[in-house]
Structure formats: structure tokens, C-alpha cells
PDB file of N, CA and C in Angstrom:
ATOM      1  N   UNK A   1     123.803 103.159  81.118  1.00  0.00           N
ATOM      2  CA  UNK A   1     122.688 102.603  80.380  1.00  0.00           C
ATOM      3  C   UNK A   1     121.580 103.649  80.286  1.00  0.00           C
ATOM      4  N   UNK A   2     121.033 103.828  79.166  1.00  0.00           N
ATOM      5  CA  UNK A   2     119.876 104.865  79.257  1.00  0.00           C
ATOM      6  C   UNK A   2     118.692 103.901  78.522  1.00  0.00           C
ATOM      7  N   UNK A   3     118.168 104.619  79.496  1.00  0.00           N
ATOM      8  CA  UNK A   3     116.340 104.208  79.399  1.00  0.00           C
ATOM      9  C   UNK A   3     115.096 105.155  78.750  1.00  0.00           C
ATOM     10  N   UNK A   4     114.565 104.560  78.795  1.00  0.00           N
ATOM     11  CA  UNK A   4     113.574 105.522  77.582  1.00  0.00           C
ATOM     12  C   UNK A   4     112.811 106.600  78.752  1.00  0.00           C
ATOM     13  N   UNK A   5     113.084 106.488  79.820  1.00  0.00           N
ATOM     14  CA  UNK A   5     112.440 107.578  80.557  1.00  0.00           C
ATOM     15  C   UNK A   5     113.503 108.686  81.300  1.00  0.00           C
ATOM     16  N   UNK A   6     115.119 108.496  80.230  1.00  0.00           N
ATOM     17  CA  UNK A   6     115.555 109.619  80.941  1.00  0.00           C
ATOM     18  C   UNK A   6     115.739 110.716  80.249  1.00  0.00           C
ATOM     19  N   UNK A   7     115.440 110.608  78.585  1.00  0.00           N
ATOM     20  CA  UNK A   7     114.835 112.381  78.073  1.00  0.00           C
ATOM     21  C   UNK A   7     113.667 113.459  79.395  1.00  0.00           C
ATOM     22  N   UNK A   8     112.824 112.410  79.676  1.00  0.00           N
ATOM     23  CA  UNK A   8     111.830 113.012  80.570  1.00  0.00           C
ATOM     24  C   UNK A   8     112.561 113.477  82.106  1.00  0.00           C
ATOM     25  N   UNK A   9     113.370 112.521  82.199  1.00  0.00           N
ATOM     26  CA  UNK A   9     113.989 112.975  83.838  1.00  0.00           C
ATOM     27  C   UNK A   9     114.942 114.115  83.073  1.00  0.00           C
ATOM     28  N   UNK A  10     115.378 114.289  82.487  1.00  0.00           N
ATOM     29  CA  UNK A  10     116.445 115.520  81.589  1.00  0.00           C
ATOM     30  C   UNK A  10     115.842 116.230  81.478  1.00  0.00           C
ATOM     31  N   UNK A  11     114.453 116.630  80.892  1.00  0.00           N
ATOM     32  CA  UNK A  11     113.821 117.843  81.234  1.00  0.00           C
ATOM     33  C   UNK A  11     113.311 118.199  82.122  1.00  0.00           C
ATOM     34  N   UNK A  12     112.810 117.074  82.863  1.00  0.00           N
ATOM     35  CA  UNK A  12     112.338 117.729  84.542  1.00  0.00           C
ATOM     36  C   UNK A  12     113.658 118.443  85.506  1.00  0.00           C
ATOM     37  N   UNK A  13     114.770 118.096  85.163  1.00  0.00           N
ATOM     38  CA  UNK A  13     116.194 118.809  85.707  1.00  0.00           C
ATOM     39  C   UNK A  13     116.389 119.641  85.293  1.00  0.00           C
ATOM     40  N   UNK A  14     115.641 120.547  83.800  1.00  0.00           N
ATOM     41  CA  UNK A  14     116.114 121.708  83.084  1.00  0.00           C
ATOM     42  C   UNK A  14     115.276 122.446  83.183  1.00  0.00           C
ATOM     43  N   UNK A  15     113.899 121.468  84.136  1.00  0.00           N
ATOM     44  CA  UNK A  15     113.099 122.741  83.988  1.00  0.00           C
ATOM     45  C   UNK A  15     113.613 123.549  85.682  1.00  0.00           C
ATOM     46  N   UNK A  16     113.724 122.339  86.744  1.00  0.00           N
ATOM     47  CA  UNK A  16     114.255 122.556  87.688  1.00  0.00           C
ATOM     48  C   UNK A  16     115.639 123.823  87.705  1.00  0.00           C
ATOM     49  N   UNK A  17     116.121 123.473  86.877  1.00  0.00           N
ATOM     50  CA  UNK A  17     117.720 124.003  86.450  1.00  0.00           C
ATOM     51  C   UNK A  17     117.134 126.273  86.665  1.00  0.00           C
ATOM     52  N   UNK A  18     115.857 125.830  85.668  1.00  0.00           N
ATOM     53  CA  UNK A  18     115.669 127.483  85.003  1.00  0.00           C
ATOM     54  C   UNK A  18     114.770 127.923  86.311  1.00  0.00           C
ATOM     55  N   UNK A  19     114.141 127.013  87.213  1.00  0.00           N
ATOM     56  CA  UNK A  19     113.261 127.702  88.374  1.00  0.00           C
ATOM     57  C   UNK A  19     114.701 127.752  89.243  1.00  0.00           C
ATOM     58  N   UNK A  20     115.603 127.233  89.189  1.00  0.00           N
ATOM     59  CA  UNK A  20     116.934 127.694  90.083  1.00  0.00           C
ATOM     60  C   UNK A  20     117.173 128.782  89.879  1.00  0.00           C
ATOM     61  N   UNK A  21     117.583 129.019  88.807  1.00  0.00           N
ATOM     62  CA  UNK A  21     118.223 130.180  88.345  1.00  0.00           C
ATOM     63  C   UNK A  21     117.385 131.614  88.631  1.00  0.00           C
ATOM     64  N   UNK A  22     116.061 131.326  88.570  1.00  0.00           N
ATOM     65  CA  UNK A  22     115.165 132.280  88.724  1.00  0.00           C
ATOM     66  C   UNK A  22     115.384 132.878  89.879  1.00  0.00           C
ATOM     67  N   UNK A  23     115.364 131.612  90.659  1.00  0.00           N
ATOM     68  CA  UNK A  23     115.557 131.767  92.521  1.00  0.00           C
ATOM     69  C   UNK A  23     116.331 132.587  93.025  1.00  0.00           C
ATOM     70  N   UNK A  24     117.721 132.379  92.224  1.00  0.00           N
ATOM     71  CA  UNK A  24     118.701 133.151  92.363  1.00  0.00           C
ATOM     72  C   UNK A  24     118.379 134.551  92.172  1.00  0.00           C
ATOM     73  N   UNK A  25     118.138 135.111  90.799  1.00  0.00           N
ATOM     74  CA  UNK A  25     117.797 136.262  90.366  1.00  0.00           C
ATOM     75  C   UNK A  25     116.752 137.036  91.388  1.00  0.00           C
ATOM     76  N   UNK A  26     115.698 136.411  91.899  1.00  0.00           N
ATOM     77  CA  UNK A  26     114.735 136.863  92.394  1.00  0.00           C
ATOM     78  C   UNK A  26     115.342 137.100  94.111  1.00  0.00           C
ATOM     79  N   UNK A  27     116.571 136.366  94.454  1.00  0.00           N
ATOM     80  CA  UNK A  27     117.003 136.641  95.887  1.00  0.00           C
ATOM     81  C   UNK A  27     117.921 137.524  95.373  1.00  0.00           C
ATOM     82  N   UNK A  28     118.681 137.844  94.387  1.00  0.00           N
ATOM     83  CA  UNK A  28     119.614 139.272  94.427  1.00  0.00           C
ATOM     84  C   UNK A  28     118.936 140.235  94.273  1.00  0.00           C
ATOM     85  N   UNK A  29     117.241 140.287  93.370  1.00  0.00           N
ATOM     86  CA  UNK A  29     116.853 141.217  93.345  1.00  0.00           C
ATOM     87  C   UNK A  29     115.862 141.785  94.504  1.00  0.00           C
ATOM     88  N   UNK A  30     115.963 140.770  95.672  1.00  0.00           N
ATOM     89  CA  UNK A  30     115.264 141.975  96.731  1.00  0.00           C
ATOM     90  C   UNK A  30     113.715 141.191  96.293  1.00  0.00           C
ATOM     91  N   UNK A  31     113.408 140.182  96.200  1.00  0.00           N
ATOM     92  CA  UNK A  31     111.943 139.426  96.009  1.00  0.00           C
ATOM     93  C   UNK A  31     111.646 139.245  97.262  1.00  0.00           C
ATOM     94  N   UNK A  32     110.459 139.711  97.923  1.00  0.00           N
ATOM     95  CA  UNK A  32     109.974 138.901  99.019  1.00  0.00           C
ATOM     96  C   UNK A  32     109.813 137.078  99.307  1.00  0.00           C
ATOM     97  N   UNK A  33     110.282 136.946 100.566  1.00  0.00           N
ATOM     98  CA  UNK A  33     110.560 135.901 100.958  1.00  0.00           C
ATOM     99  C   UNK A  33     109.302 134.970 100.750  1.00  0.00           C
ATOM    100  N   UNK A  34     108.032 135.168 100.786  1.00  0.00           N
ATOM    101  CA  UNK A  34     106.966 134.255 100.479  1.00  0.00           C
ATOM    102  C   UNK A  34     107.588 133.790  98.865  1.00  0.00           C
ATOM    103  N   UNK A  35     107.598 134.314  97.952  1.00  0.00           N
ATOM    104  CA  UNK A  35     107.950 134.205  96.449  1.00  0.00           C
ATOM    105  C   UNK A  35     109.101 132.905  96.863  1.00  0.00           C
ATOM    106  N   UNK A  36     109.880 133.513  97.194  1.00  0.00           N
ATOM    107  CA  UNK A  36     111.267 133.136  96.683  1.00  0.00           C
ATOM    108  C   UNK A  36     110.995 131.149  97.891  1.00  0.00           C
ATOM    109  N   UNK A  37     110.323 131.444  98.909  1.00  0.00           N
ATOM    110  CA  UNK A  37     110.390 130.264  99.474  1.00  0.00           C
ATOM    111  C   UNK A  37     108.916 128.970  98.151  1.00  0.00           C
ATOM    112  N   UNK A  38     108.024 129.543  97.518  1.00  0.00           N
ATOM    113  CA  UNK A  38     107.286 129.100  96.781  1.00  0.00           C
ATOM    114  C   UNK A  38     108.351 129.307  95.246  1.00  0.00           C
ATOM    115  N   UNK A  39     108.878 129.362  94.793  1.00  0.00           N
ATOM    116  CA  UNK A  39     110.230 128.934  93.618  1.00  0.00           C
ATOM    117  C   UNK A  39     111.190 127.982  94.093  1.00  0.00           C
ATOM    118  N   UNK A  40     111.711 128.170  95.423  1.00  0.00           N
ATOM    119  CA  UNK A  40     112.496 126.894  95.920  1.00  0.00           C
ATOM    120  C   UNK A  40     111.674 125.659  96.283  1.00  0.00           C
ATOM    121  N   UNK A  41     110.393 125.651  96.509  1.00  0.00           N
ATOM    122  CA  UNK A  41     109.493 124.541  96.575  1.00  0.00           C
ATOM    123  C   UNK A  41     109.213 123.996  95.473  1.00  0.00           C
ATOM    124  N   UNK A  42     109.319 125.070  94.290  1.00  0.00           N
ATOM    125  CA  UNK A  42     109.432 124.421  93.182  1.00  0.00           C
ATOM    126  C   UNK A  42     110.577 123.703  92.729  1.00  0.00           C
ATOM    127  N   UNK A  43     111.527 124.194  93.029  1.00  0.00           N
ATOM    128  CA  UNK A  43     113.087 123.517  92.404  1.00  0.00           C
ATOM    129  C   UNK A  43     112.933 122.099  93.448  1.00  0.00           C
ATOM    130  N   UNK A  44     112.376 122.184  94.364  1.00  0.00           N
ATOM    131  CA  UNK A  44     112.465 120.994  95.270  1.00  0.00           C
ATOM    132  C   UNK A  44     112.127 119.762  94.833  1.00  0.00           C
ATOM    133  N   UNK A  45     110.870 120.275  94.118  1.00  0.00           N
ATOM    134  CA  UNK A  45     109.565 119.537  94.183  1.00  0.00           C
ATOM    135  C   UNK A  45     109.876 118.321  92.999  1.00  0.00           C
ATOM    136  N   UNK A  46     110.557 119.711  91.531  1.00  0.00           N
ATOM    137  CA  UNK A  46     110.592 119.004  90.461  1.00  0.00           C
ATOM    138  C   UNK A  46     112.017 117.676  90.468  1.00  0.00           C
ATOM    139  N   UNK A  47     113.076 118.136  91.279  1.00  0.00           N
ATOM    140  CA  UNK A  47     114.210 117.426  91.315  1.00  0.00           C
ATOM    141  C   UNK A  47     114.083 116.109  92.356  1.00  0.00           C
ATOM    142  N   UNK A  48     112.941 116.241  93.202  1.00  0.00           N
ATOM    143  CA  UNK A  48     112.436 115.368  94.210  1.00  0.00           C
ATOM    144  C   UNK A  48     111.516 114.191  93.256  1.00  0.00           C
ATOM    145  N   UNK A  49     111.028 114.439  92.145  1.00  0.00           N
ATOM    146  CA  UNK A  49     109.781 114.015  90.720  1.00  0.00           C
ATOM    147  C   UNK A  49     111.114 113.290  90.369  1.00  0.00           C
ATOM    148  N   UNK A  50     111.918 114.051  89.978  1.00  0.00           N
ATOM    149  CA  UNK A  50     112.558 112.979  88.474  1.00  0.00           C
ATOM    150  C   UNK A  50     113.706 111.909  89.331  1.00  0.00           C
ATOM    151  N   UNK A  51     114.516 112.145  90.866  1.00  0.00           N
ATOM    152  CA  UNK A  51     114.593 111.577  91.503  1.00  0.00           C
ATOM    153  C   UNK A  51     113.469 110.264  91.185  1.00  0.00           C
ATOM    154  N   UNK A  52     112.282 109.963  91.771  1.00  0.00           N
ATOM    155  CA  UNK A  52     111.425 109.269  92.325  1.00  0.00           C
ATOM    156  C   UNK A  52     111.135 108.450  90.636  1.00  0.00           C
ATOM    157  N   UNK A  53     111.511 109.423  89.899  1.00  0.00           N
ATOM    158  CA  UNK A  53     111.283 109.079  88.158  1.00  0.00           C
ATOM    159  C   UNK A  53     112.404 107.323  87.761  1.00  0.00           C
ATOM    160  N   UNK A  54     113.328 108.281  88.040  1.00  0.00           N
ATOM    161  CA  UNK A  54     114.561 107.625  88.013  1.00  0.00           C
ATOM    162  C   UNK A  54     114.713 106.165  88.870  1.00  0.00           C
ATOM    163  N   UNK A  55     114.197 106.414  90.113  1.00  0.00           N
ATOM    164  CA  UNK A  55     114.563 104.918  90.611  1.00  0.00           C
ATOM    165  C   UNK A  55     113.743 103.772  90.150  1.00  0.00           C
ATOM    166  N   UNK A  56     112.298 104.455  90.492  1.00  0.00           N
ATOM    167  CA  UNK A  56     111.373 103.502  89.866  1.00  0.00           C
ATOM    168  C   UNK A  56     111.859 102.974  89.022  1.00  0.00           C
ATOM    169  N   UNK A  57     112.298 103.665  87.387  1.00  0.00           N
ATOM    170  CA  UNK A  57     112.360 103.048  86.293  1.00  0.00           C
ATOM    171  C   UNK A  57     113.475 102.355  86.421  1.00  0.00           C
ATOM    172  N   UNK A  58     114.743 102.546  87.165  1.00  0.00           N
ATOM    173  CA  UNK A  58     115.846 101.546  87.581  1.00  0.00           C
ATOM    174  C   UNK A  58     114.966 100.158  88.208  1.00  0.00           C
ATOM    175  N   UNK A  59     114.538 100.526  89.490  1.00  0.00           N
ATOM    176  CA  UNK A  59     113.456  99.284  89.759  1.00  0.00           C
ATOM    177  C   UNK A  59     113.214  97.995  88.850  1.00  0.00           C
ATOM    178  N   UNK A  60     112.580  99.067  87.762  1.00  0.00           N
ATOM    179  CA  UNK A  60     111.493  98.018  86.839  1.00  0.00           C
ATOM    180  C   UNK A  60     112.682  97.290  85.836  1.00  0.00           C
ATOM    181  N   UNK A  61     113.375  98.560  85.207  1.00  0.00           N
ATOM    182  CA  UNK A  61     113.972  97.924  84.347  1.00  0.00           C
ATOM    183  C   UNK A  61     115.694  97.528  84.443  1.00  0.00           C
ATOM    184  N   UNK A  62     116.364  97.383  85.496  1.00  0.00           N
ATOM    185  CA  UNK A  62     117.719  97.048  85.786  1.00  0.00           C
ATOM    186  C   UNK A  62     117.553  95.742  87.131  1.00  0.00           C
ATOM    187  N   UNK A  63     116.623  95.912  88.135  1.00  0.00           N
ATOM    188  CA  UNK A  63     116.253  94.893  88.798  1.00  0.00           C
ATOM    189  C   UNK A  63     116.115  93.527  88.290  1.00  0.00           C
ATOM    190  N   UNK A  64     115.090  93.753  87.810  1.00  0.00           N
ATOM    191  CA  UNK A  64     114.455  92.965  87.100  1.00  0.00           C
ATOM    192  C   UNK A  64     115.589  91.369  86.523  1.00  0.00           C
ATOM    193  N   UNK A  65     116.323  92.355  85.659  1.00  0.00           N
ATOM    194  CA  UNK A  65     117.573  91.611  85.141  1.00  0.00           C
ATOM    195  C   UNK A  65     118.501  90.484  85.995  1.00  0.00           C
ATOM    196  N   UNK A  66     118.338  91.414  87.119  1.00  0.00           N
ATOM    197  CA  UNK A  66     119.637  90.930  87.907  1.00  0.00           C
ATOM    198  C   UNK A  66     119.153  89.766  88.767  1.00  0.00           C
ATOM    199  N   UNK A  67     120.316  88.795  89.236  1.00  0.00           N
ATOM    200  CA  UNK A  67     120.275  87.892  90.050  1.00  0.00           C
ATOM    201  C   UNK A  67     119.427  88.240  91.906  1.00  0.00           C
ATOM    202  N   UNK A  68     118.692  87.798  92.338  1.00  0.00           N
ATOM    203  CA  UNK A  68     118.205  88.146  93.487  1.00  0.00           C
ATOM    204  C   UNK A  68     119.019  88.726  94.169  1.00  0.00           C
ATOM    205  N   UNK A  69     119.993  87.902  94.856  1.00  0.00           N
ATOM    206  CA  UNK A  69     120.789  88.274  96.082  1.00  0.00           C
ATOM    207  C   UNK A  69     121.630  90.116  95.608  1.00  0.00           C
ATOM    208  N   UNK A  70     121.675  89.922  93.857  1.00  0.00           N
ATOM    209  CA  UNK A  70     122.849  91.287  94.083  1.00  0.00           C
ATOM    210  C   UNK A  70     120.928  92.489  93.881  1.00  0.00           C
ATOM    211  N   UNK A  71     120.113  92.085  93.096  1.00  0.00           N
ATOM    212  CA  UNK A  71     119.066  93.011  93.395  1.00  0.00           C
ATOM    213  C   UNK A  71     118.445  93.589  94.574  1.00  0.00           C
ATOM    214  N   UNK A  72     118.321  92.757  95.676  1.00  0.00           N
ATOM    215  CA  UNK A  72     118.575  92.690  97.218  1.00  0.00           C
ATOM    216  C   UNK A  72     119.384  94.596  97.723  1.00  0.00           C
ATOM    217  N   UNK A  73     120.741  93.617  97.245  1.00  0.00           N
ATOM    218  CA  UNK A  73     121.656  94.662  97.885  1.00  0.00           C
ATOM    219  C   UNK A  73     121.716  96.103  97.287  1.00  0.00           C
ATOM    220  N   UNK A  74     121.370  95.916  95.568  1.00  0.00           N
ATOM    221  CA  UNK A  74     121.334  96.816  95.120  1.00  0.00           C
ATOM    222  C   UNK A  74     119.523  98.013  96.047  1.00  0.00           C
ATOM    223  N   UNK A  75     118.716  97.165  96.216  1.00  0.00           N
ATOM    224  CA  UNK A  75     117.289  97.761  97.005  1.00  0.00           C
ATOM    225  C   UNK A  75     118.067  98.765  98.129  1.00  0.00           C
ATOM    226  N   UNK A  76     119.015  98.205  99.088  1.00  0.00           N
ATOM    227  CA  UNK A  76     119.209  98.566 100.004  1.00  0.00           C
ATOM    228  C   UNK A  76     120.094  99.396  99.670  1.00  0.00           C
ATOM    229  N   UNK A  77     120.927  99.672  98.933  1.00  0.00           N
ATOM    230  CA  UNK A  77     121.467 101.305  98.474  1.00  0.00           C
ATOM    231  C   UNK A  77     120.987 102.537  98.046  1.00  0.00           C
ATOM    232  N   UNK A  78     119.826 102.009  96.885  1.00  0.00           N
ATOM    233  CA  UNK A  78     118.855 102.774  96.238  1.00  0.00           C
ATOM    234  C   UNK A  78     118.236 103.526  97.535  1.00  0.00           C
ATOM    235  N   UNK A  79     117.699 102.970  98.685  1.00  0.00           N
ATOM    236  CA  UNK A  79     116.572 103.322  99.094  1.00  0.00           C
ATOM    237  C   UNK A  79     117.265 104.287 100.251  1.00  0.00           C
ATOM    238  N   UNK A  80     118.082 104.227 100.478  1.00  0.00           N
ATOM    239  CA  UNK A  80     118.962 105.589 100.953  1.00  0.00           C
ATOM    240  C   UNK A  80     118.798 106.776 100.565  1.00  0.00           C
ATOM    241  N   UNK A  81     118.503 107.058  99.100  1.00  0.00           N
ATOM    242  CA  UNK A  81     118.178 107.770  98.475  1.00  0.00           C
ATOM    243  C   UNK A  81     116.489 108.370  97.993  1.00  0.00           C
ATOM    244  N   UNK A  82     115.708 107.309  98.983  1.00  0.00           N
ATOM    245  CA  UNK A  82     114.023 107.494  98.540  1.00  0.00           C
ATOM    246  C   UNK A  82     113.942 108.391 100.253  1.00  0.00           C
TER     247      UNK A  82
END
């Protein structure tokens, strides 16, 4: 099912995607470790965002729908993941 907020979680993963890649480049090329640990805080940060993007909007808009008892169980899987 797609929701109108997962173009936005799709680019927060691509932007994540290109500060990866950077990461990489910048640890083969011999980048000091302050850098390279402030680019992986970034890849962290943004994939940790659209994570937190993503459930919420499951929350609001797939909860919602569902019968209590299976929304319940569904809380207690999700939140494994928060």
C-alpha cells in the first residue's frame, strides 16, 4: 500500500543512499576520521528520520483501519523497530 508520504521517505533514503556512498569514497580515500564519523551520523540520522517517517504514517493511516485487538498486536511489532 503506498501512502502519500512515501515519495518523501524515498528521498530521504536517496539522499541517505548518496551520503553513503560518499562515506565510502571518503574512507578509501584516506579522510580523517572526525569527517568520515560526522557523514556516517549523517547516513544515520537521515535513515533513522524516514524510519520514524514511516511508522508514524503507518500509525495514522493503516491503524486506524484496523480492528483493535489485530492493531494492538500490530503496535507491538512495529515498536521493536522504534
Amino acid at each position: 500500500m503506498k501512502h502519500r508520504s512515501h515519495p518523501g521517505i524515498s528521498q530521504r533514503l536517496k539522499r541517505a543512499e548518496g551520503h553513503l556512498r560518499s562515506t565510502i569514497q571518503m574512507i578509501e580515500s584516506g579522510r580523517p576520521c572526525l569527517d568520515l564519523a560526522q557523514q556516517l551520523h549523517a547516513v544515520e540520522s537521515a535513515i533513522s528520520n524516514a524510519k520514524k517517517e514511516l511508522i508514524h504514517d503507518h500509525m495514522e493511516h493503516c491503524l486506524d483501519a484496523m480492528e483493535p485487538k489485530k492493531a494492538l498486536k500490530e503496535m507491538r511489532a512495529l515498536s521493536k523497530y522504534t
